[in-house]
Protein backbone atom coordinates (compact mmCIF):
# COMPACT_ATOMS: atom_id res chain seq x y z
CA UNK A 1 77.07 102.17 131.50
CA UNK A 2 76.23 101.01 128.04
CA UNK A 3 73.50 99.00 126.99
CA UNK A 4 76.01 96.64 125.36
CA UNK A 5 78.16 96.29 127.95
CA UNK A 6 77.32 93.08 128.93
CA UNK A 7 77.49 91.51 125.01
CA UNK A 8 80.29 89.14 123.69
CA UNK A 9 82.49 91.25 121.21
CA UNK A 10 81.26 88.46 118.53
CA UNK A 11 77.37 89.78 119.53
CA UNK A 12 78.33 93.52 119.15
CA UNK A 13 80.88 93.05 115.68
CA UNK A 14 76.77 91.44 114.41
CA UNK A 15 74.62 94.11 115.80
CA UNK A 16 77.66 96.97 114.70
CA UNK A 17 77.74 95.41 111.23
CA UNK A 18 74.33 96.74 110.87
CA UNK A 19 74.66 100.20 112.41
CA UNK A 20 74.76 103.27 110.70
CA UNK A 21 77.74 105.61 111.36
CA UNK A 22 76.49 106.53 115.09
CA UNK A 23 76.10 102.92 116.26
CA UNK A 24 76.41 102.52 120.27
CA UNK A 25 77.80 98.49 119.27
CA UNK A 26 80.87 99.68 117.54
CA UNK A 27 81.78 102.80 120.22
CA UNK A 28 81.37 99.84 122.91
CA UNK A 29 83.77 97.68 120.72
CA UNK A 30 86.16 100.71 120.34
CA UNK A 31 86.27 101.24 123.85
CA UNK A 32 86.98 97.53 124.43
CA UNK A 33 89.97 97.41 122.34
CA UNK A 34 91.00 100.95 121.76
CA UNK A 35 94.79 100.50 124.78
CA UNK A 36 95.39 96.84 123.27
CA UNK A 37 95.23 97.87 120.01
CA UNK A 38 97.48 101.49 120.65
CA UNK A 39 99.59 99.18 122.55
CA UNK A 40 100.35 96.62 119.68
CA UNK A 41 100.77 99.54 117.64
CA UNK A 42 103.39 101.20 119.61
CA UNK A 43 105.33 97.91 119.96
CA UNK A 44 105.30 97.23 115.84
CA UNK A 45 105.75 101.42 115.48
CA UNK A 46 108.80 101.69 118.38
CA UNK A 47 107.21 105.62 117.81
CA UNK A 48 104.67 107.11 119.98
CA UNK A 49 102.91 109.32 117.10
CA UNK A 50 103.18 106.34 114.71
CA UNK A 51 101.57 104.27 117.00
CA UNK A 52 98.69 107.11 117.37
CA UNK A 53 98.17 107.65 113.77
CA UNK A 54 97.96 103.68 113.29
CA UNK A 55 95.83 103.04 115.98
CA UNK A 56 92.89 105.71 114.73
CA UNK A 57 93.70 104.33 111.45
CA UNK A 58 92.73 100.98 112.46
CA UNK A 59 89.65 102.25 114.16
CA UNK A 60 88.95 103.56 110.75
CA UNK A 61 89.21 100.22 108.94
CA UNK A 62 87.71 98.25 111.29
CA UNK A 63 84.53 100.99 110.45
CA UNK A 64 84.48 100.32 107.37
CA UNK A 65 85.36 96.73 107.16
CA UNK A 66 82.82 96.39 110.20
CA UNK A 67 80.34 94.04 107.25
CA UNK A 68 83.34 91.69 106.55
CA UNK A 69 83.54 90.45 110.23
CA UNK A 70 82.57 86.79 109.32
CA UNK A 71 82.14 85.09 112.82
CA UNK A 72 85.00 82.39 111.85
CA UNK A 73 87.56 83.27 114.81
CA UNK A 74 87.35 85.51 118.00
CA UNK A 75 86.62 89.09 117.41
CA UNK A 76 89.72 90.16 118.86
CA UNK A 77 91.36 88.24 116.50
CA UNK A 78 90.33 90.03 113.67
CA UNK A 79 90.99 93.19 115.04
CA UNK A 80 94.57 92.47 115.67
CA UNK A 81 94.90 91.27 112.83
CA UNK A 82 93.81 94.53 111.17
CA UNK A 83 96.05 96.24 113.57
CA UNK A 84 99.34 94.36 112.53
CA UNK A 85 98.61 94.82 109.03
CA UNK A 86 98.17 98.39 109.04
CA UNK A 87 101.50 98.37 111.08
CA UNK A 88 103.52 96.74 108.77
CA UNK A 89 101.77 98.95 106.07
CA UNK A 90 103.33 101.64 107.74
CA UNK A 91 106.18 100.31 108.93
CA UNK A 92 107.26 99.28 105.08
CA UNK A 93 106.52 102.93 103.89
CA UNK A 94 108.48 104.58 106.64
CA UNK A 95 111.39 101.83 106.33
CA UNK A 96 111.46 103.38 102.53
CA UNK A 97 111.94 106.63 103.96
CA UNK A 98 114.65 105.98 106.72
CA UNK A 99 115.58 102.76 108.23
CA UNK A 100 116.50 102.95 111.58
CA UNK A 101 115.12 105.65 114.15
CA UNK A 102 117.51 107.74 115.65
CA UNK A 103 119.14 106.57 118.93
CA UNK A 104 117.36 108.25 121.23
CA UNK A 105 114.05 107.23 120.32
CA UNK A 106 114.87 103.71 120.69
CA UNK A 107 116.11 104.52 124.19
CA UNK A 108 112.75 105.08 125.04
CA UNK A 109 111.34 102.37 123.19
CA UNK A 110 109.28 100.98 126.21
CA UNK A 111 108.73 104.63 127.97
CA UNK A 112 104.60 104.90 128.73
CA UNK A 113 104.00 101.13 127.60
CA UNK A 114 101.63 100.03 130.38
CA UNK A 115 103.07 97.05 132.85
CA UNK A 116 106.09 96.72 131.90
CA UNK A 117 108.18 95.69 134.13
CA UNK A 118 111.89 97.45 134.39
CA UNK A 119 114.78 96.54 132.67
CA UNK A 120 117.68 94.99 134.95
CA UNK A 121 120.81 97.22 134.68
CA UNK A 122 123.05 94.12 132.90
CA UNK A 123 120.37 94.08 129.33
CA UNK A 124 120.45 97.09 127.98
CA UNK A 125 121.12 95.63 124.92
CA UNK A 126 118.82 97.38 122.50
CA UNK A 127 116.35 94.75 120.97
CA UNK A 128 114.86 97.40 119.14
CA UNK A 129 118.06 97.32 116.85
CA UNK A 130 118.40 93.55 117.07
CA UNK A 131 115.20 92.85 115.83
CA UNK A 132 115.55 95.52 112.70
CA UNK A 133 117.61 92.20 110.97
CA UNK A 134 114.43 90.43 110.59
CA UNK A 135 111.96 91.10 108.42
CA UNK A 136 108.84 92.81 109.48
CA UNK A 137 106.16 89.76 109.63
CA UNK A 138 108.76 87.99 111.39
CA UNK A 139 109.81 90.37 113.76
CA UNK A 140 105.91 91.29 114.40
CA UNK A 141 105.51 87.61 115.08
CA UNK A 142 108.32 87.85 117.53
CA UNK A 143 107.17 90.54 119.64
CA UNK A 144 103.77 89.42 119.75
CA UNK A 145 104.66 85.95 120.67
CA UNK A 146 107.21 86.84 123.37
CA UNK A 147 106.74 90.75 124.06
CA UNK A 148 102.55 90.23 124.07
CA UNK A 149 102.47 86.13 124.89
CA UNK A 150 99.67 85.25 121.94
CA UNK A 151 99.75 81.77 121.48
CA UNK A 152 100.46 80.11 118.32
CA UNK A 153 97.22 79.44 117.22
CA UNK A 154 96.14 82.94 117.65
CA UNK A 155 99.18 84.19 115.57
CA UNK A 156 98.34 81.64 113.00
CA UNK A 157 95.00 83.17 112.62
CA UNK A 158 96.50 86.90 113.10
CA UNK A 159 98.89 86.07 109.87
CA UNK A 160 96.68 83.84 108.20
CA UNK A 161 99.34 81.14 108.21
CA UNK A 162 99.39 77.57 109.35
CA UNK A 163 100.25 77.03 113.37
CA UNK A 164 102.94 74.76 112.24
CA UNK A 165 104.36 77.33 109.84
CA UNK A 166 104.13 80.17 112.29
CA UNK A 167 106.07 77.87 114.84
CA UNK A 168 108.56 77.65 112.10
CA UNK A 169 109.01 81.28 111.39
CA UNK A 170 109.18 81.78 115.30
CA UNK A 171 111.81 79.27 115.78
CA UNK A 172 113.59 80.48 112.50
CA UNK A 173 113.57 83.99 113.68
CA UNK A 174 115.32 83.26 117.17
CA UNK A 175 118.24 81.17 115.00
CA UNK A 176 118.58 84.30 112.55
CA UNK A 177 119.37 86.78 116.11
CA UNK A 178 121.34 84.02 117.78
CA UNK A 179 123.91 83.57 114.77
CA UNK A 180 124.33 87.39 114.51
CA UNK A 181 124.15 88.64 118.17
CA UNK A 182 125.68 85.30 119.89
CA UNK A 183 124.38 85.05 123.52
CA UNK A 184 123.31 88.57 123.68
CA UNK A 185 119.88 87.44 121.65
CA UNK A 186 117.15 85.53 123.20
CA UNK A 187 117.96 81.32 123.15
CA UNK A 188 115.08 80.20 124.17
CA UNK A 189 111.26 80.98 124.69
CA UNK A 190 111.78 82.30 128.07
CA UNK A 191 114.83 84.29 127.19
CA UNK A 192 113.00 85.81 123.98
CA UNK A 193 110.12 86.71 126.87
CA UNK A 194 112.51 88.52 129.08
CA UNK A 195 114.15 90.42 126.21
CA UNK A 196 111.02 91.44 124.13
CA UNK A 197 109.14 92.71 127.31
């Protein structure tokens, strides 16, 4: 067991911010948030190895950037925040590269994502592919919102937008998949749950 194990993630990000490279604060930290944050990645990625490479490359910048942890909102926070940035980083330089992932790797989309539950026979409709018509911050906000259940305020702070303007994009978002998939896209908070997890 750790020393730290027993500090807030706010007490370790002060006590890592002045470790050297070996510090015992930021492998406690890691440890903490090393599934959530390979988990977010694979859900912004769709790509098992994508979500691998972004998740160590998060670990890397929150390393580095360890200093710039300011105290303002909740550690984890911050590090999701880092997380869906370097995600969209990636996801804009591989969308220059190919846009859409072949069809069997979006068949298995949700394959090895802890708790999820299974999906009933009748909506097999591939989301993955729905949700390629929005743009990435919105359809990051999407499946964090409905696929991950953060709450408003913490995806305000995650996109460094207002709460009323991230309701906005939210609400836009669902209108944009309802005109172009009809009832087949999610309608309603709940519906947008069911599909995105």
């Amino acid at each position: 067991m750790s020393r730290y194990s027993q500090s807030s993630d706010e007490e370790l990000a002060q006590i890592a911010a002045r470790e050297g490279s070996a510090g015992l604060a930021f492998e406690e930290l890691l440890r903490r948030y090393q599934t959530r944050v390979w988990r977010i990645c694979y859900r912004l990625l769709s790509h098992e190895q994508d979500a691998s490479d972004a998740s160590q490359e998060v670990c890397l910048r929150l390393f580095l950037h360890r200093a710039k942890f300011a105290g303002l909102s909740k550690y984890s926070t911050w590090v999701y925040g880092v997380a869906v940035k370097t995600c969209l980083t990636i996801r804009r330089g591989r969308g220059r590269r190919k846009k859409h992932e072949s069809a069997s790797d979006s068949e298995t989309l949700w394959s090895g994502v802890p708790d999820r539950p299974a999906t009933p026979e009748g909506a097999k409709l591939d989301l993955e592919q729905m949700l390629e018509i929005l743009d990435d911050e919105d359809r990051a906000l999407m499946i964090l919102k409905y696929a991950e259940n953060y709450s408003h305020e913490e995806l305000a702070e995650i996109f460094e937008i207002g709460e009323s303007a991230c309701k906005m994009r939210l609400s836009r978002a669902r209108e944009k998949l309802q005109q172009r998939f009809g009832d087949a896209a999610p309608a309603s908070k709940e519906g947008a749950g069911n599909a995105a997890k």
